[in-house]
C-alpha atoms as a PDB file:
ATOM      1  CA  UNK A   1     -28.691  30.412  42.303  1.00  0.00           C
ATOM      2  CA  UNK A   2     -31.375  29.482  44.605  1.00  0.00           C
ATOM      3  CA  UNK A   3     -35.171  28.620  43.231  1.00  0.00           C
ATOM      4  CA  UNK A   4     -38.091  30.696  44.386  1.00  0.00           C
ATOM      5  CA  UNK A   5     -40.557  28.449  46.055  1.00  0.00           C
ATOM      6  CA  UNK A   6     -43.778  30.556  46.458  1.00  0.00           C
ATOM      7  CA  UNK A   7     -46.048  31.750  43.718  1.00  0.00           C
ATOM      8  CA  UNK A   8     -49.468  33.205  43.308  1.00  0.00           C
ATOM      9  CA  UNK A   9     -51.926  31.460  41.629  1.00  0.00           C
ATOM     10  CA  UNK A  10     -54.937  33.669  39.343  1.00  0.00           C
ATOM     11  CA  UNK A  11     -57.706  31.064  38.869  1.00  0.00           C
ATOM     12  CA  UNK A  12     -58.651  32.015  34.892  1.00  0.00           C
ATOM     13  CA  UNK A  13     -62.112  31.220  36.105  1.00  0.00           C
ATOM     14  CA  UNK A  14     -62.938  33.714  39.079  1.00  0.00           C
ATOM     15  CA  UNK A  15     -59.908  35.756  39.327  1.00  0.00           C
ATOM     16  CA  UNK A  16     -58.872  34.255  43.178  1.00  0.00           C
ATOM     17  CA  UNK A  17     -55.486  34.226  44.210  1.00  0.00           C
ATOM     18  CA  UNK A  18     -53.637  32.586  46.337  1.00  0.00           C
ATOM     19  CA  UNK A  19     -50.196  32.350  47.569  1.00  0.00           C
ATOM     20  CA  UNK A  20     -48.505  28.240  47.035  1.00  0.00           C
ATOM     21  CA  UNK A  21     -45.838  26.979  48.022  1.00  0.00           C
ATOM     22  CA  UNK A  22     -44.304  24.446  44.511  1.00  0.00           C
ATOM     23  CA  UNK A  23     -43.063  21.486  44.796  1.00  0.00           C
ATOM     24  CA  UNK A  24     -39.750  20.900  44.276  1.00  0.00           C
ATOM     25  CA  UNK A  25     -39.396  17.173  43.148  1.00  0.00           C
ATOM     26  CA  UNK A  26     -42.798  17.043  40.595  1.00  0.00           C
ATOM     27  CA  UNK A  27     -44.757  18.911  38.628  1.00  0.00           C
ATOM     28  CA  UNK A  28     -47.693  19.985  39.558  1.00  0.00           C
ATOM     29  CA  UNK A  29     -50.600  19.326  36.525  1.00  0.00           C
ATOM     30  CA  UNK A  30     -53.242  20.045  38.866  1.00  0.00           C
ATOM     31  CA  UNK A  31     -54.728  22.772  40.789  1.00  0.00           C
ATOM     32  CA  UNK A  32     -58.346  23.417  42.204  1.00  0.00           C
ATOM     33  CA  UNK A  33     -59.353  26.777  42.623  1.00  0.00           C
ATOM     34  CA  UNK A  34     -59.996  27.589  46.443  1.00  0.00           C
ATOM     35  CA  UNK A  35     -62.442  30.003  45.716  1.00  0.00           C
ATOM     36  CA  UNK A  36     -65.035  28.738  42.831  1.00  0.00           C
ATOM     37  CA  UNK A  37     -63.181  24.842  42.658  1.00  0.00           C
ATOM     38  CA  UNK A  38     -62.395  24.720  38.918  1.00  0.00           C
ATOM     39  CA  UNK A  39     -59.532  22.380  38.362  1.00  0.00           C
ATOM     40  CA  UNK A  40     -56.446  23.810  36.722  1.00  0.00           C
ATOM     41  CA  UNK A  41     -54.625  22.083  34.005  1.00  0.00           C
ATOM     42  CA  UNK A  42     -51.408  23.927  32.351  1.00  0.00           C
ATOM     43  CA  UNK A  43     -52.106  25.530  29.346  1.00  0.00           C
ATOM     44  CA  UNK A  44     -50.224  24.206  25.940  1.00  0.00           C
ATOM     45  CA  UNK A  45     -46.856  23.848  26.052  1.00  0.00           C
ATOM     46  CA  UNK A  46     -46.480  24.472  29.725  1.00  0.00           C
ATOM     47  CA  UNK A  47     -44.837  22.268  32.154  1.00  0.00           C
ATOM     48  CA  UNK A  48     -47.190  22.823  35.297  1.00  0.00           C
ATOM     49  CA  UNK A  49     -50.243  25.048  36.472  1.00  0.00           C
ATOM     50  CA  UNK A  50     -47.202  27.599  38.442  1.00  0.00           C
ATOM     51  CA  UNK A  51     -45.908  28.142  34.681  1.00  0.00           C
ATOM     52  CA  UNK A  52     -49.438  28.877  33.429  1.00  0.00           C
ATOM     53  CA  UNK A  53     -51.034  30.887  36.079  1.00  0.00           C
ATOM     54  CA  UNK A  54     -48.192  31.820  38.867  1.00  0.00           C
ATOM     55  CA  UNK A  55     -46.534  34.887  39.130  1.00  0.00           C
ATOM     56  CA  UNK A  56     -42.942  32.636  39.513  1.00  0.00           C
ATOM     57  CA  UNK A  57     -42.346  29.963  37.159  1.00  0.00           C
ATOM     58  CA  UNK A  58     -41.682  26.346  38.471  1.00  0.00           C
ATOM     59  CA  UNK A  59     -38.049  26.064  40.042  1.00  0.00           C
ATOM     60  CA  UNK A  60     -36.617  23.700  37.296  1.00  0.00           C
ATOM     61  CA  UNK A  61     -37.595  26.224  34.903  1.00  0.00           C
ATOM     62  CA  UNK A  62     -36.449  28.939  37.084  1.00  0.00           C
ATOM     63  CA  UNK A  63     -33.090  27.055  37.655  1.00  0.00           C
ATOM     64  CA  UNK A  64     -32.650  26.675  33.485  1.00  0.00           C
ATOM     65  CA  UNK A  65     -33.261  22.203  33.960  1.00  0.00           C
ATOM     66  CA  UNK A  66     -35.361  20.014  32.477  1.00  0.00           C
ATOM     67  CA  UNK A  67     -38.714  20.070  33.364  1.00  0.00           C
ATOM     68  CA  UNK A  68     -41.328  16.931  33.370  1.00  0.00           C
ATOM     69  CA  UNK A  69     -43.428  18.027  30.347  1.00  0.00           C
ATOM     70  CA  UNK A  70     -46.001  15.949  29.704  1.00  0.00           C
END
């Protein structure tokens, strides 16, 4: 089983999306908005901002591994 690698963003903020591609050796506990430039921090008990606000969770949780939870 191969990882998905893109995923749409929603800023909470403004509503902008936008198509990312996720990293594949990190987490990613940051994100600024394109559109209105809030920073993006995952919510409770997520692993990264693509689990919070991405269509496709991050690939180590899409490939059933252990994530870097902070």
């Amino acid at each position: 089983m191969e990882a998905i690698l893109q995923s749409v963003l929603t800023c909470p903020h403004c509503g902008a999306m936008k198509e990312e591609t996720m990293p594949t050796d990190a987490c990613q506990f940051f994100y600024e908005c394109t559109a209105c430039n809030t920073v993006l921090r995952p919510k409770s008990g997520d692993c990264c901002v693509f689990c919070s606000y991405g269509t496709v969770p991050c690939p180590p949780i899409q490939l059933q591994q252990d994530c870097c939870k902070h």
